[in-house]
PDB file of N, CA and C in Angstrom:
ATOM      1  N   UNK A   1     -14.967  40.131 -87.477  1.00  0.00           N
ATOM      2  CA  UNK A   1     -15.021  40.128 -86.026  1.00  0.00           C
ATOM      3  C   UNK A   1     -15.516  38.759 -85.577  1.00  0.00           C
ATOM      4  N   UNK A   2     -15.104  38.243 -84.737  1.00  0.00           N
ATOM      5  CA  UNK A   2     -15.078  37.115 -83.771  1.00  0.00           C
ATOM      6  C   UNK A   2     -16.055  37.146 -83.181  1.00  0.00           C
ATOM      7  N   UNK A   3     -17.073  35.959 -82.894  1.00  0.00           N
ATOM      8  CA  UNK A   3     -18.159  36.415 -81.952  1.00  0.00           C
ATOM      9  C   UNK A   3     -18.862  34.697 -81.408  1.00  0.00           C
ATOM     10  N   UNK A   4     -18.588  34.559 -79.802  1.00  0.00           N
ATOM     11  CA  UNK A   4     -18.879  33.324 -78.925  1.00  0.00           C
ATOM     12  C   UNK A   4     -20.296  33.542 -78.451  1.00  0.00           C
ATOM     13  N   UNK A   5     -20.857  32.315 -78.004  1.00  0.00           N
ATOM     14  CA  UNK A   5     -21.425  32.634 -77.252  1.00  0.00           C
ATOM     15  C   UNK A   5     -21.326  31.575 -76.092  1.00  0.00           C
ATOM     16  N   UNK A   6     -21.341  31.665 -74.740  1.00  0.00           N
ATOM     17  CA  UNK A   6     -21.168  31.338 -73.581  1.00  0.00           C
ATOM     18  C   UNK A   6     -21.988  30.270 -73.100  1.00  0.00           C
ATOM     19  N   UNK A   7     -22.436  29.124 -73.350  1.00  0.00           N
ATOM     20  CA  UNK A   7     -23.789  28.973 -72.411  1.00  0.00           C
ATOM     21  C   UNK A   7     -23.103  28.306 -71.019  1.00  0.00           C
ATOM     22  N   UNK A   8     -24.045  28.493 -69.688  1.00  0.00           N
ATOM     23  CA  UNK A   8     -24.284  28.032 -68.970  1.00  0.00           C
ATOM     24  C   UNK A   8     -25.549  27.829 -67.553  1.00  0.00           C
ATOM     25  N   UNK A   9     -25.342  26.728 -67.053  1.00  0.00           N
ATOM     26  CA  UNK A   9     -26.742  26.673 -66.155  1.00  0.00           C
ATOM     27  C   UNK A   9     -27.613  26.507 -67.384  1.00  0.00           C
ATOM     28  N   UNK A  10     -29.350  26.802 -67.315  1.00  0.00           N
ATOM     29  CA  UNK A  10     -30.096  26.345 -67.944  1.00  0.00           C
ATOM     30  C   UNK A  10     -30.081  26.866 -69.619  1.00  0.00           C
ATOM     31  N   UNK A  11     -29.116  27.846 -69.255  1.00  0.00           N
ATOM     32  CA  UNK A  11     -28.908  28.326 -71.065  1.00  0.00           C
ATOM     33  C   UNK A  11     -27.827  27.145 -71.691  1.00  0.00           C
ATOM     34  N   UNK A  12     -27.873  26.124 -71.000  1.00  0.00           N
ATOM     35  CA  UNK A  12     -26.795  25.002 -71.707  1.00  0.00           C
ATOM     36  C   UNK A  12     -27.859  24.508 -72.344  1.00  0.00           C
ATOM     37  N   UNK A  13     -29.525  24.104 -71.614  1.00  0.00           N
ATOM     38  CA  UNK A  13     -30.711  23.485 -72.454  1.00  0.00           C
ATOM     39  C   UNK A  13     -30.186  23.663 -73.665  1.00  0.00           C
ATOM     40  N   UNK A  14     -30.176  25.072 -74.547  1.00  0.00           N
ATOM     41  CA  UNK A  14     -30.241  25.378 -75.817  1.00  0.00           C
ATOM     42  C   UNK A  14     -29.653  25.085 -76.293  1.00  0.00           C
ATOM     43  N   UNK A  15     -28.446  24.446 -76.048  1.00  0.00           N
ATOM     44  CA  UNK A  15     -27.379  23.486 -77.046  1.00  0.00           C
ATOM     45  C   UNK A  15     -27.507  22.169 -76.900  1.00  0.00           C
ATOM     46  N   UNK A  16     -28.419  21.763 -76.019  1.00  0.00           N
ATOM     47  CA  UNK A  16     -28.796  20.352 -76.141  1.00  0.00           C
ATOM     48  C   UNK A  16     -29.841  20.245 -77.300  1.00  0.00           C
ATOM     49  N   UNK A  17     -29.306  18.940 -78.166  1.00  0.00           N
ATOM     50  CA  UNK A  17     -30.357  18.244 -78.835  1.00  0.00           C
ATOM     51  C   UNK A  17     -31.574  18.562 -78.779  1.00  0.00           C
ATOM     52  N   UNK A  18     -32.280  19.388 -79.414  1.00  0.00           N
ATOM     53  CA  UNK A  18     -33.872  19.346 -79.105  1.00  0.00           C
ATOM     54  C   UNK A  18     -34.598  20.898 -77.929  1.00  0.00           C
ATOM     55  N   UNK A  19     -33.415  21.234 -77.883  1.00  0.00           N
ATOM     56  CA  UNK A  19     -33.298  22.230 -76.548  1.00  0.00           C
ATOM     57  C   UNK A  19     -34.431  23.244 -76.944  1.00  0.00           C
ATOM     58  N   UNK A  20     -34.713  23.870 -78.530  1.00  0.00           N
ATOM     59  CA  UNK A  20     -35.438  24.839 -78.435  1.00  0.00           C
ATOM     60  C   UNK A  20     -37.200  24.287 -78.645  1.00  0.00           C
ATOM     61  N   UNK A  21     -36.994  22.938 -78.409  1.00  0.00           N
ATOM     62  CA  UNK A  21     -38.067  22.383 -78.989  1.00  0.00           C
ATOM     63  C   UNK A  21     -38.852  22.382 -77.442  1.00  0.00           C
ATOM     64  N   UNK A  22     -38.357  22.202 -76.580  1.00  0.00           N
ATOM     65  CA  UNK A  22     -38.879  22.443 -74.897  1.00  0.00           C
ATOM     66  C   UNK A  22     -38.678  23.726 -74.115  1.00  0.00           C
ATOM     67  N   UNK A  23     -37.895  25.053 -75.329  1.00  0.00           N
ATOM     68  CA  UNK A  23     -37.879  26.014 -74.312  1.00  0.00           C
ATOM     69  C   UNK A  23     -39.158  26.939 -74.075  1.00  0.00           C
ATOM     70  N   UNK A  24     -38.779  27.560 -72.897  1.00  0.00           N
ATOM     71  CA  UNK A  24     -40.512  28.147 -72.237  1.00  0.00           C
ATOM     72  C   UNK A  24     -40.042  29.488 -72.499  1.00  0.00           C
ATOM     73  N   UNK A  25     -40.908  30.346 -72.245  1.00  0.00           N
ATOM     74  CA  UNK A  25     -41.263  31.641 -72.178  1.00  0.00           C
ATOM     75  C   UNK A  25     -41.902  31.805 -70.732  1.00  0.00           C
ATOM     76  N   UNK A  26     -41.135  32.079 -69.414  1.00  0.00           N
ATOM     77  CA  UNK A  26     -41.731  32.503 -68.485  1.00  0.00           C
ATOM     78  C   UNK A  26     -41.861  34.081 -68.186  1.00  0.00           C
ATOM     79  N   UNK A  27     -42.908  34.357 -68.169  1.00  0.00           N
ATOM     80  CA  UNK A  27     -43.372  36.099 -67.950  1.00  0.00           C
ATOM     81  C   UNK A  27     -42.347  36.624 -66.392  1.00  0.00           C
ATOM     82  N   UNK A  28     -42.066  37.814 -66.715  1.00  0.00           N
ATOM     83  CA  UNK A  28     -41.206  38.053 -65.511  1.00  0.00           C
ATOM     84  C   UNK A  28     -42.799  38.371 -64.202  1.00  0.00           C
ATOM     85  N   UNK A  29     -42.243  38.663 -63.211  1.00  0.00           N
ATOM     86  CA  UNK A  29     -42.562  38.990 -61.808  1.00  0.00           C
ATOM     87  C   UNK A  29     -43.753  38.231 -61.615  1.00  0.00           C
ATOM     88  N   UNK A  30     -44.830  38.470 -60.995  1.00  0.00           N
ATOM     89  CA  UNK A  30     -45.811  37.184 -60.786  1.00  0.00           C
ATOM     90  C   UNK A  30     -46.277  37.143 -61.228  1.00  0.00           C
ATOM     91  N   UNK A  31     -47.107  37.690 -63.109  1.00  0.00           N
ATOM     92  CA  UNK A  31     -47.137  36.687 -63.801  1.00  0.00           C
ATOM     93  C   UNK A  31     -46.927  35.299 -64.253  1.00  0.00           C
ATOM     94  N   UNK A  32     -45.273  35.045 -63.576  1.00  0.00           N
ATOM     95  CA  UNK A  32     -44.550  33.794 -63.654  1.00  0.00           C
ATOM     96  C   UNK A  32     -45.077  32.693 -63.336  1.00  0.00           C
ATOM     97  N   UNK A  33     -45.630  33.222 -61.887  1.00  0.00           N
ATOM     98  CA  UNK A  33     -46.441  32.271 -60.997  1.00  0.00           C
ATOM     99  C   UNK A  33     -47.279  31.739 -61.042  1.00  0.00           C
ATOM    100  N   UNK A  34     -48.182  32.217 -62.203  1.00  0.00           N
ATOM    101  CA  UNK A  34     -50.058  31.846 -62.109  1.00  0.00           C
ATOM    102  C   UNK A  34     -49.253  30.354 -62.674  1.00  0.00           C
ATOM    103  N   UNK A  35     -50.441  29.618 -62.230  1.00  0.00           N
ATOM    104  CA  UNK A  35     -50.275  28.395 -62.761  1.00  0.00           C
ATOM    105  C   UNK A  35     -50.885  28.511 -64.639  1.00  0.00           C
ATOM    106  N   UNK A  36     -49.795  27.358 -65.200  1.00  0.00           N
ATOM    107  CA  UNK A  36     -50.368  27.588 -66.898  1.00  0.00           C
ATOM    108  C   UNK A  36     -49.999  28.629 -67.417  1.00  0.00           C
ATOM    109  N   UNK A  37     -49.460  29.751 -66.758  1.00  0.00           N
ATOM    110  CA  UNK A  37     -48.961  31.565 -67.418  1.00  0.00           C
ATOM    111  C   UNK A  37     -47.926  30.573 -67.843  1.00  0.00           C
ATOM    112  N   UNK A  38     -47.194  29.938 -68.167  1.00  0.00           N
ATOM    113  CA  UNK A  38     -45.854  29.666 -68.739  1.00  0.00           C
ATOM    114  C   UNK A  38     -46.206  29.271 -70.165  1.00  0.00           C
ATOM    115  N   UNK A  39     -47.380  28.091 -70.128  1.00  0.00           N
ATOM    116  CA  UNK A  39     -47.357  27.284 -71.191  1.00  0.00           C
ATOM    117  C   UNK A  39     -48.210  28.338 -72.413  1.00  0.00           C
ATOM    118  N   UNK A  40     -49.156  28.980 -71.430  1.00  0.00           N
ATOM    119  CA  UNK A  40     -50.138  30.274 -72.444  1.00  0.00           C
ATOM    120  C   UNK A  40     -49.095  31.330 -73.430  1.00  0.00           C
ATOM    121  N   UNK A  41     -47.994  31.507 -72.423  1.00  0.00           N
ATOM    122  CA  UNK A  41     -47.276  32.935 -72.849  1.00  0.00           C
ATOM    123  C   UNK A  41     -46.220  32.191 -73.755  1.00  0.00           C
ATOM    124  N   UNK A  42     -46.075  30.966 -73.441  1.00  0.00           N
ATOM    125  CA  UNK A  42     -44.853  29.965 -74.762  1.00  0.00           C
ATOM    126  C   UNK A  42     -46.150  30.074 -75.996  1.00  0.00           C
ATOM    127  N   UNK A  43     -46.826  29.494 -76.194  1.00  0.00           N
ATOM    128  CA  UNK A  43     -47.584  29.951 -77.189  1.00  0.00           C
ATOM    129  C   UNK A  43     -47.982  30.824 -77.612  1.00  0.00           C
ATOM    130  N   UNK A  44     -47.870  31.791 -76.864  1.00  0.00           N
ATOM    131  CA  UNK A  44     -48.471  32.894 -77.426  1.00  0.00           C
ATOM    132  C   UNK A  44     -47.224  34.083 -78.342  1.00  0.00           C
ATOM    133  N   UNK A  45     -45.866  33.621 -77.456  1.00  0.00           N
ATOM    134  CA  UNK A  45     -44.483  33.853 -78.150  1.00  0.00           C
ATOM    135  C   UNK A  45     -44.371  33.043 -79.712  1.00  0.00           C
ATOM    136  N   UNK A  46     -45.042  32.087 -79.623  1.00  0.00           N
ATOM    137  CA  UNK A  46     -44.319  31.503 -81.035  1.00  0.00           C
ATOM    138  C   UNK A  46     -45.479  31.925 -81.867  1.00  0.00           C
ATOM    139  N   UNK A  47     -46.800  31.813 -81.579  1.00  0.00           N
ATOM    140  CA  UNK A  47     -47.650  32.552 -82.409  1.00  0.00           C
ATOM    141  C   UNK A  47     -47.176  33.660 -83.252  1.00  0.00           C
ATOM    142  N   UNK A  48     -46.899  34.433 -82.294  1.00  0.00           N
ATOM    143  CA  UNK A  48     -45.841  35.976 -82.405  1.00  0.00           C
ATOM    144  C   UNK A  48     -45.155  35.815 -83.819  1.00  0.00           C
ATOM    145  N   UNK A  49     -43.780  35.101 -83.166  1.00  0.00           N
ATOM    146  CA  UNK A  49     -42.685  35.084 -83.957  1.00  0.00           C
ATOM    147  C   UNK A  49     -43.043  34.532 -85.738  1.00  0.00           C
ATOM    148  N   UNK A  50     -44.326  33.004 -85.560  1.00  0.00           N
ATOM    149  CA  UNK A  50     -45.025  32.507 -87.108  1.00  0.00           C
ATOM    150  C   UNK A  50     -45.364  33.899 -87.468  1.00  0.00           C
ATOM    151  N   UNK A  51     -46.269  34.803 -87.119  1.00  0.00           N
ATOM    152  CA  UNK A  51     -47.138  35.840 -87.739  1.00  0.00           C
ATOM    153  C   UNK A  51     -46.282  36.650 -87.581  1.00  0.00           C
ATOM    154  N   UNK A  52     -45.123  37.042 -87.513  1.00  0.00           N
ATOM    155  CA  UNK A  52     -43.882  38.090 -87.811  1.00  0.00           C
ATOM    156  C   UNK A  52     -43.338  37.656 -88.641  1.00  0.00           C
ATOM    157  N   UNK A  53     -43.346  36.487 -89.356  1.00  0.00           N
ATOM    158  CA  UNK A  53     -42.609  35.634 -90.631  1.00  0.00           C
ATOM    159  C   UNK A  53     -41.006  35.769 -90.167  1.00  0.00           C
ATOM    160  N   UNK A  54     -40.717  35.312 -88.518  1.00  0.00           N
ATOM    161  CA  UNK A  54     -39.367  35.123 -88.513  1.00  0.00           C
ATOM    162  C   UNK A  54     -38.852  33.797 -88.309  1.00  0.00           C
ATOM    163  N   UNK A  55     -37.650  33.485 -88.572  1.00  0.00           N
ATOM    164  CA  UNK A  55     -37.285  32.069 -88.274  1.00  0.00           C
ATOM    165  C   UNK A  55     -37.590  31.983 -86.353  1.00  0.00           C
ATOM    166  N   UNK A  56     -36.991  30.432 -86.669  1.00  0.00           N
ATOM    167  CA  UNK A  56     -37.356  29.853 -85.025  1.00  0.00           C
ATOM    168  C   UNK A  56     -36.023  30.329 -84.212  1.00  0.00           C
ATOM    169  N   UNK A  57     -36.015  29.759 -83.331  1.00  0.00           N
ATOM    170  CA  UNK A  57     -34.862  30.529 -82.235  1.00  0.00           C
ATOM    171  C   UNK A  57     -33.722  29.337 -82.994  1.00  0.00           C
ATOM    172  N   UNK A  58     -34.123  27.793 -83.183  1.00  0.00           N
ATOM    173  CA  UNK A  58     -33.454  27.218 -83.644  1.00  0.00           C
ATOM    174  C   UNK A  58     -32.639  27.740 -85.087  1.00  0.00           C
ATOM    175  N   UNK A  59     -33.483  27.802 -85.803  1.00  0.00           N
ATOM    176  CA  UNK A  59     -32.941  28.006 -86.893  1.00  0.00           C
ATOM    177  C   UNK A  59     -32.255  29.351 -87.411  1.00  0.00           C
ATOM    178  N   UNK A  60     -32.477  30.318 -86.234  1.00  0.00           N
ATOM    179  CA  UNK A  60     -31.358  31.549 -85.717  1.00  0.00           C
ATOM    180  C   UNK A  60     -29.899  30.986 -85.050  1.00  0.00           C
ATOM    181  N   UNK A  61     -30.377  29.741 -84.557  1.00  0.00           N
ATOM    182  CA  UNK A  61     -28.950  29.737 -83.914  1.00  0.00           C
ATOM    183  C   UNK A  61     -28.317  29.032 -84.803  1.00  0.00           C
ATOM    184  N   UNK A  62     -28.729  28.510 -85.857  1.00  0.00           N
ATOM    185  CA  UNK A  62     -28.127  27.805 -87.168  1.00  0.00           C
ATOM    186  C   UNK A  62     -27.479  28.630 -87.815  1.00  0.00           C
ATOM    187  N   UNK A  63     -28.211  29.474 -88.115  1.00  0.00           N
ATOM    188  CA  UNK A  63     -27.916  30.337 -89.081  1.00  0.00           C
ATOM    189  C   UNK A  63     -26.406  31.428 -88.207  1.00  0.00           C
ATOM    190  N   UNK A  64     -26.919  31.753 -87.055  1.00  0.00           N
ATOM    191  CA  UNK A  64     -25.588  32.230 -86.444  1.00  0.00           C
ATOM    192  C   UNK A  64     -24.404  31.315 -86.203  1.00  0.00           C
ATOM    193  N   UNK A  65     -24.548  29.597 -86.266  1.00  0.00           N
ATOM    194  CA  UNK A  65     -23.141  29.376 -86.749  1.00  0.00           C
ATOM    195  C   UNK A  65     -22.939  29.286 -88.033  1.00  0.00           C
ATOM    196  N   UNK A  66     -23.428  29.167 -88.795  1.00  0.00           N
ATOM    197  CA  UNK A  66     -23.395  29.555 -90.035  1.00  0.00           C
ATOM    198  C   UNK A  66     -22.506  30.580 -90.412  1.00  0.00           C
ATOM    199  N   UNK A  67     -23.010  31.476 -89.971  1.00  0.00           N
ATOM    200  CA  UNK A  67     -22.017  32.487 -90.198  1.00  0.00           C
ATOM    201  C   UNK A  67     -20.708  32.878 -88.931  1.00  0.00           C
ATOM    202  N   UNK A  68     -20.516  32.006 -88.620  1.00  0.00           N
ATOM    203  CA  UNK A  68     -19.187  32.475 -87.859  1.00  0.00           C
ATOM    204  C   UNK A  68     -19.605  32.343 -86.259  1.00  0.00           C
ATOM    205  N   UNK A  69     -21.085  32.531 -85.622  1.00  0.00           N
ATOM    206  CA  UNK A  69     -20.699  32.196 -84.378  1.00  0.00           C
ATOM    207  C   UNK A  69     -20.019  31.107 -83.544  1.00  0.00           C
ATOM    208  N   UNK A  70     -19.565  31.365 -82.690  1.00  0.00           N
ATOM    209  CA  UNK A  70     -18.815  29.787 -82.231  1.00  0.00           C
ATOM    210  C   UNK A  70     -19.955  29.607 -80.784  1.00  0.00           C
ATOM    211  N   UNK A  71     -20.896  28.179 -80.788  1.00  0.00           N
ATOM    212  CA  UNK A  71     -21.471  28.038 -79.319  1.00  0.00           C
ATOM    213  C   UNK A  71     -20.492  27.647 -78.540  1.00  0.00           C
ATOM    214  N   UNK A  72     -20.737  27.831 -77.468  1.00  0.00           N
ATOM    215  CA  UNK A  72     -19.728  27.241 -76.184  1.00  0.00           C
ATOM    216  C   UNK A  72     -19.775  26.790 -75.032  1.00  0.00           C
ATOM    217  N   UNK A  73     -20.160  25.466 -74.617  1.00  0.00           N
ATOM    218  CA  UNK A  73     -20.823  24.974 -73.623  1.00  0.00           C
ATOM    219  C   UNK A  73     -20.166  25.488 -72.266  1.00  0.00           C
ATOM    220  N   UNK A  74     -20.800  25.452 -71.177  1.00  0.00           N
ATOM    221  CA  UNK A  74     -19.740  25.508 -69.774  1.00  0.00           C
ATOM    222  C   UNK A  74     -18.956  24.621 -69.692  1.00  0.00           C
ATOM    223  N   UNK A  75     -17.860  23.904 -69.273  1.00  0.00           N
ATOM    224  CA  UNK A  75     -17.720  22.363 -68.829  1.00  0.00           C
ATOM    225  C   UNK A  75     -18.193  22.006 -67.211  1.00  0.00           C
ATOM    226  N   UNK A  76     -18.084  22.878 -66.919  1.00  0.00           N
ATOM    227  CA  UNK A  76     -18.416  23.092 -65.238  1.00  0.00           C
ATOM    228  C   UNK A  76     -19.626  22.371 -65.326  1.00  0.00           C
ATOM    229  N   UNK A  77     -20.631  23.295 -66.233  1.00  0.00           N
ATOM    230  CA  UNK A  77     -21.852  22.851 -65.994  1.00  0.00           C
ATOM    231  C   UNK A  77     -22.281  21.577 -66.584  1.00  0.00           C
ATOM    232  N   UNK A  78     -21.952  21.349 -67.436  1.00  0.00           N
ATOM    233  CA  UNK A  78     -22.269  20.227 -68.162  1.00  0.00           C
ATOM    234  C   UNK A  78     -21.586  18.683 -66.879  1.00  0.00           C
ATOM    235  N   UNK A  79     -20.701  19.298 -66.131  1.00  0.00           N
ATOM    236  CA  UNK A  79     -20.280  17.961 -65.620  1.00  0.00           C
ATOM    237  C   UNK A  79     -20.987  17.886 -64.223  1.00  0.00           C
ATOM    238  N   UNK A  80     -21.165  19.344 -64.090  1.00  0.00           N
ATOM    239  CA  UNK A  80     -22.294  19.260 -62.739  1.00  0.00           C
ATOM    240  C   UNK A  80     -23.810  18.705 -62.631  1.00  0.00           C
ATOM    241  N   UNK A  81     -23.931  18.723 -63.937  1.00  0.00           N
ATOM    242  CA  UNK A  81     -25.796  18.072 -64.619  1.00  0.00           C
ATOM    243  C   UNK A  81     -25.443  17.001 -64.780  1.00  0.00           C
ATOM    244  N   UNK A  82     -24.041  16.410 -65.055  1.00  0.00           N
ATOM    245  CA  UNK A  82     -24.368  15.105 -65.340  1.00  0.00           C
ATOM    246  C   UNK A  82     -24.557  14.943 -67.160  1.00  0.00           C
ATOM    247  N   UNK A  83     -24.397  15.877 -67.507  1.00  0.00           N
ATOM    248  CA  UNK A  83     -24.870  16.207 -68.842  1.00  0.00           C
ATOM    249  C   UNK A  83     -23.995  15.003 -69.914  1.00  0.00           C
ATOM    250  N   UNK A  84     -24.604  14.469 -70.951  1.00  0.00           N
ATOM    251  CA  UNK A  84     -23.798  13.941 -72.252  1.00  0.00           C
ATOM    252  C   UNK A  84     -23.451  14.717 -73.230  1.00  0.00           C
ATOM    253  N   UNK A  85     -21.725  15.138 -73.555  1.00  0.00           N
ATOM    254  CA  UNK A  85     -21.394  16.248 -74.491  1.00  0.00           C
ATOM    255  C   UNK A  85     -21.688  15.504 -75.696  1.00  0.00           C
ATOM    256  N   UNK A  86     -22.404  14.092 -75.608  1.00  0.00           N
ATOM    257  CA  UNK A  86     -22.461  13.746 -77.218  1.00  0.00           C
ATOM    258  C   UNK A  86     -23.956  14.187 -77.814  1.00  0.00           C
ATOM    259  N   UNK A  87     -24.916  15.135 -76.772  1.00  0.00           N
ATOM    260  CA  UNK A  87     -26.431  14.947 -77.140  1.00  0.00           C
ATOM    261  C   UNK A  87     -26.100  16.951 -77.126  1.00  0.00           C
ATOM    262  N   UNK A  88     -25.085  17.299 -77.202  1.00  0.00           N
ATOM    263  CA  UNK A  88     -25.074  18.830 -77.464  1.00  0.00           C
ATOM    264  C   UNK A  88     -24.977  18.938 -79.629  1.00  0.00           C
ATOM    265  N   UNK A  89     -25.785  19.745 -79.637  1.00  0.00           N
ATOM    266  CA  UNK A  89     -25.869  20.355 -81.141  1.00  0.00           C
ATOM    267  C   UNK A  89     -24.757  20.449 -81.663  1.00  0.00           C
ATOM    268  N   UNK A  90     -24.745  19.916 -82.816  1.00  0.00           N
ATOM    269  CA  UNK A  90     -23.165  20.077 -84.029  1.00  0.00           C
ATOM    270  C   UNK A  90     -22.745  21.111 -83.775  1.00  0.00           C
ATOM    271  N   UNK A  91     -21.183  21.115 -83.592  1.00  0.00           N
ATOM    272  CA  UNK A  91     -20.196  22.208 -83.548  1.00  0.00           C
ATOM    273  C   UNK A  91     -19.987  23.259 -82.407  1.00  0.00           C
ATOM    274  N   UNK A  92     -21.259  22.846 -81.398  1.00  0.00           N
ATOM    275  CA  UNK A  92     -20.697  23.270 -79.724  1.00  0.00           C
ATOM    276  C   UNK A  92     -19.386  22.428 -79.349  1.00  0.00           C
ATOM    277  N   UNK A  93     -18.583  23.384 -78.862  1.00  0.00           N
ATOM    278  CA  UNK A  93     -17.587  22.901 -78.108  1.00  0.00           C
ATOM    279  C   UNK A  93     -17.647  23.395 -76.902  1.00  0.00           C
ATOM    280  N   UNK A  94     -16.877  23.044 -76.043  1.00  0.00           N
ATOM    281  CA  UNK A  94     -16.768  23.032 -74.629  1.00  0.00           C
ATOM    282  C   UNK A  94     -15.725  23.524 -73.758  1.00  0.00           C
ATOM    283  N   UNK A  95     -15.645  25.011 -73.187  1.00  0.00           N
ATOM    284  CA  UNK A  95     -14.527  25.115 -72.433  1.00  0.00           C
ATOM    285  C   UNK A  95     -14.966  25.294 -71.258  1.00  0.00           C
ATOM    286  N   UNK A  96     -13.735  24.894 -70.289  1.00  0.00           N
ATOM    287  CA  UNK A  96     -13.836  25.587 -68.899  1.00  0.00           C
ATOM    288  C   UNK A  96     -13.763  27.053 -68.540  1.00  0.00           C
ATOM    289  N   UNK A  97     -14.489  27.359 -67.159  1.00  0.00           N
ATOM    290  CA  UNK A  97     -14.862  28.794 -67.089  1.00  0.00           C
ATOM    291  C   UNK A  97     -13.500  29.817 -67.263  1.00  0.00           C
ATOM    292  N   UNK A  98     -12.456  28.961 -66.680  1.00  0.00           N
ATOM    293  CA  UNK A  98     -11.312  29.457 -66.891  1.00  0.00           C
ATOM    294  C   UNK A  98     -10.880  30.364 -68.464  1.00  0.00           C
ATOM    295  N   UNK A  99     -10.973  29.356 -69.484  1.00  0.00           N
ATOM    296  CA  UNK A  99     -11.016  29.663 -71.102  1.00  0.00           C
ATOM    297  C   UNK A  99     -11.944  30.449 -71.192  1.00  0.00           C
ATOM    298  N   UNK A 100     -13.273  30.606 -70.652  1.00  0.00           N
ATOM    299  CA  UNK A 100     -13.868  31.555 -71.376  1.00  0.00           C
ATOM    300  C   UNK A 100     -13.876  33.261 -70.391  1.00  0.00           C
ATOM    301  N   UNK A 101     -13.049  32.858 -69.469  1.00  0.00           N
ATOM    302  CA  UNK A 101     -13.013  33.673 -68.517  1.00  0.00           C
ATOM    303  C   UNK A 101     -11.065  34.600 -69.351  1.00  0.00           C
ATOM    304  N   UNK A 102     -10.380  34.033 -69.635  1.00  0.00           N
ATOM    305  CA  UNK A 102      -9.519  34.446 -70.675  1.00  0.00           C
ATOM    306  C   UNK A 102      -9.886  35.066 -72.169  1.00  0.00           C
ATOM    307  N   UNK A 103     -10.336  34.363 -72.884  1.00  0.00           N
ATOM    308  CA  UNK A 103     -10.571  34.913 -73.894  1.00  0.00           C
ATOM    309  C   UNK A 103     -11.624  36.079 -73.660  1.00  0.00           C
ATOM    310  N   UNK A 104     -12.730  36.500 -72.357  1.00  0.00           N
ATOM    311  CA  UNK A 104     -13.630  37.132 -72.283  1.00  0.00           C
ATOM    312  C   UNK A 104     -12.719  38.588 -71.852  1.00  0.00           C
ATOM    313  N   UNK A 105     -11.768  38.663 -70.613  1.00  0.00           N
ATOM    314  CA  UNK A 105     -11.402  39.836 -71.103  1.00  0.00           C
ATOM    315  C   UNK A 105     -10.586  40.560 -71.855  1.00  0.00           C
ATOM    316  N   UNK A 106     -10.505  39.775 -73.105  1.00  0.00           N
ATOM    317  CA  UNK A 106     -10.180  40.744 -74.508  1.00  0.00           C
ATOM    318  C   UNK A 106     -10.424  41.254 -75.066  1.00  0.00           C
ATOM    319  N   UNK A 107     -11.928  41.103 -74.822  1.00  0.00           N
ATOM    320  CA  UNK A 107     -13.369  41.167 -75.428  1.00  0.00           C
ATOM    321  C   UNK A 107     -13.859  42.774 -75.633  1.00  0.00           C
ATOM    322  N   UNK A 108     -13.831  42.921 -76.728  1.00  0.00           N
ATOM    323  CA  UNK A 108     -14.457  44.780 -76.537  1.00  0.00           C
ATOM    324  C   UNK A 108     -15.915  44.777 -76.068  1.00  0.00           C
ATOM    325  N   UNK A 109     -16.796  43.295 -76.674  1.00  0.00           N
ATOM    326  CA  UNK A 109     -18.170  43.669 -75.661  1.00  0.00           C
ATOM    327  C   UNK A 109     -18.639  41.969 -75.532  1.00  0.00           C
ATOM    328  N   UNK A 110     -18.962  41.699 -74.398  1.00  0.00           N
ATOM    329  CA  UNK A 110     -18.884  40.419 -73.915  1.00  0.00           C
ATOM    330  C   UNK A 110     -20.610  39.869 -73.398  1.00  0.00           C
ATOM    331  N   UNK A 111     -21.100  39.305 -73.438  1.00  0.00           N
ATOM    332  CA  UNK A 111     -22.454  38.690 -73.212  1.00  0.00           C
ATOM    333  C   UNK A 111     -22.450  37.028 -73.020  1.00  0.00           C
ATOM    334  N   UNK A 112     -23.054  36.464 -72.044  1.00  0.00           N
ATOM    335  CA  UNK A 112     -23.239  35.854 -71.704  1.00  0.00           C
ATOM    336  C   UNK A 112     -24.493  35.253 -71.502  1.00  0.00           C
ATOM    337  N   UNK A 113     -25.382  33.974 -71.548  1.00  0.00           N
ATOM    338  CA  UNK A 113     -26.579  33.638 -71.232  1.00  0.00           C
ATOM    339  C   UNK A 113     -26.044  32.107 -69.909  1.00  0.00           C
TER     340      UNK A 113
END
């Protein structure tokens, strides 16, 4: 089985170069808000994940192309940021919403970030 994944808007971060190395953990509803709740609850997520003995988000998303996932940048978005497709992670490619808006309803179950 075939399996994409979509990014766009700030879920493009994660295919940039370095992307999981700056991503946050913001707490939903106003938790969000306290000032510093972002940077406490990012640490306190990766704490988590070391003392669960699981890999990093990075090295999940390695390992999922590894085995067959395909990443897939927006192009929309990437040209609306201004973005460089040369500072996106090995083996993202890039379609327009159109392409992924085709191949998506073929899709027996479809997800998006």
């Amino acid at each position: 089985m075939e399996s994409k994944i979509f990014y766009s808007f700030m879920g493009l971060n994660l295919v940039m170069e370095g992307g999981f190395d700056r991503a946050k953990f913001f707490p939903p509803g106003v938790m969000g808000a306290i000032p510093g709740m972002t940077s406490m609850a990012t640490g306190m997520m990766k704490k988590k994940i070391e003392k669960a003995n699981l890999p990093s988000l990075a090295d999940l998303q390695e390992i999922a192309q590894v085995e067959g996932v395909e990443l897939i940048a927006c192009k929309m978005t990437v040209d609306m940021m201004e973005l460089d497709e040369s500072k996106l992670i090995n083996g993202v490619i890039v379609w327009t919403a159109e392409n992924f808006l085709t191949y998506a309803k073929e899709c027996k179950l479809c997800l998006f970030t």
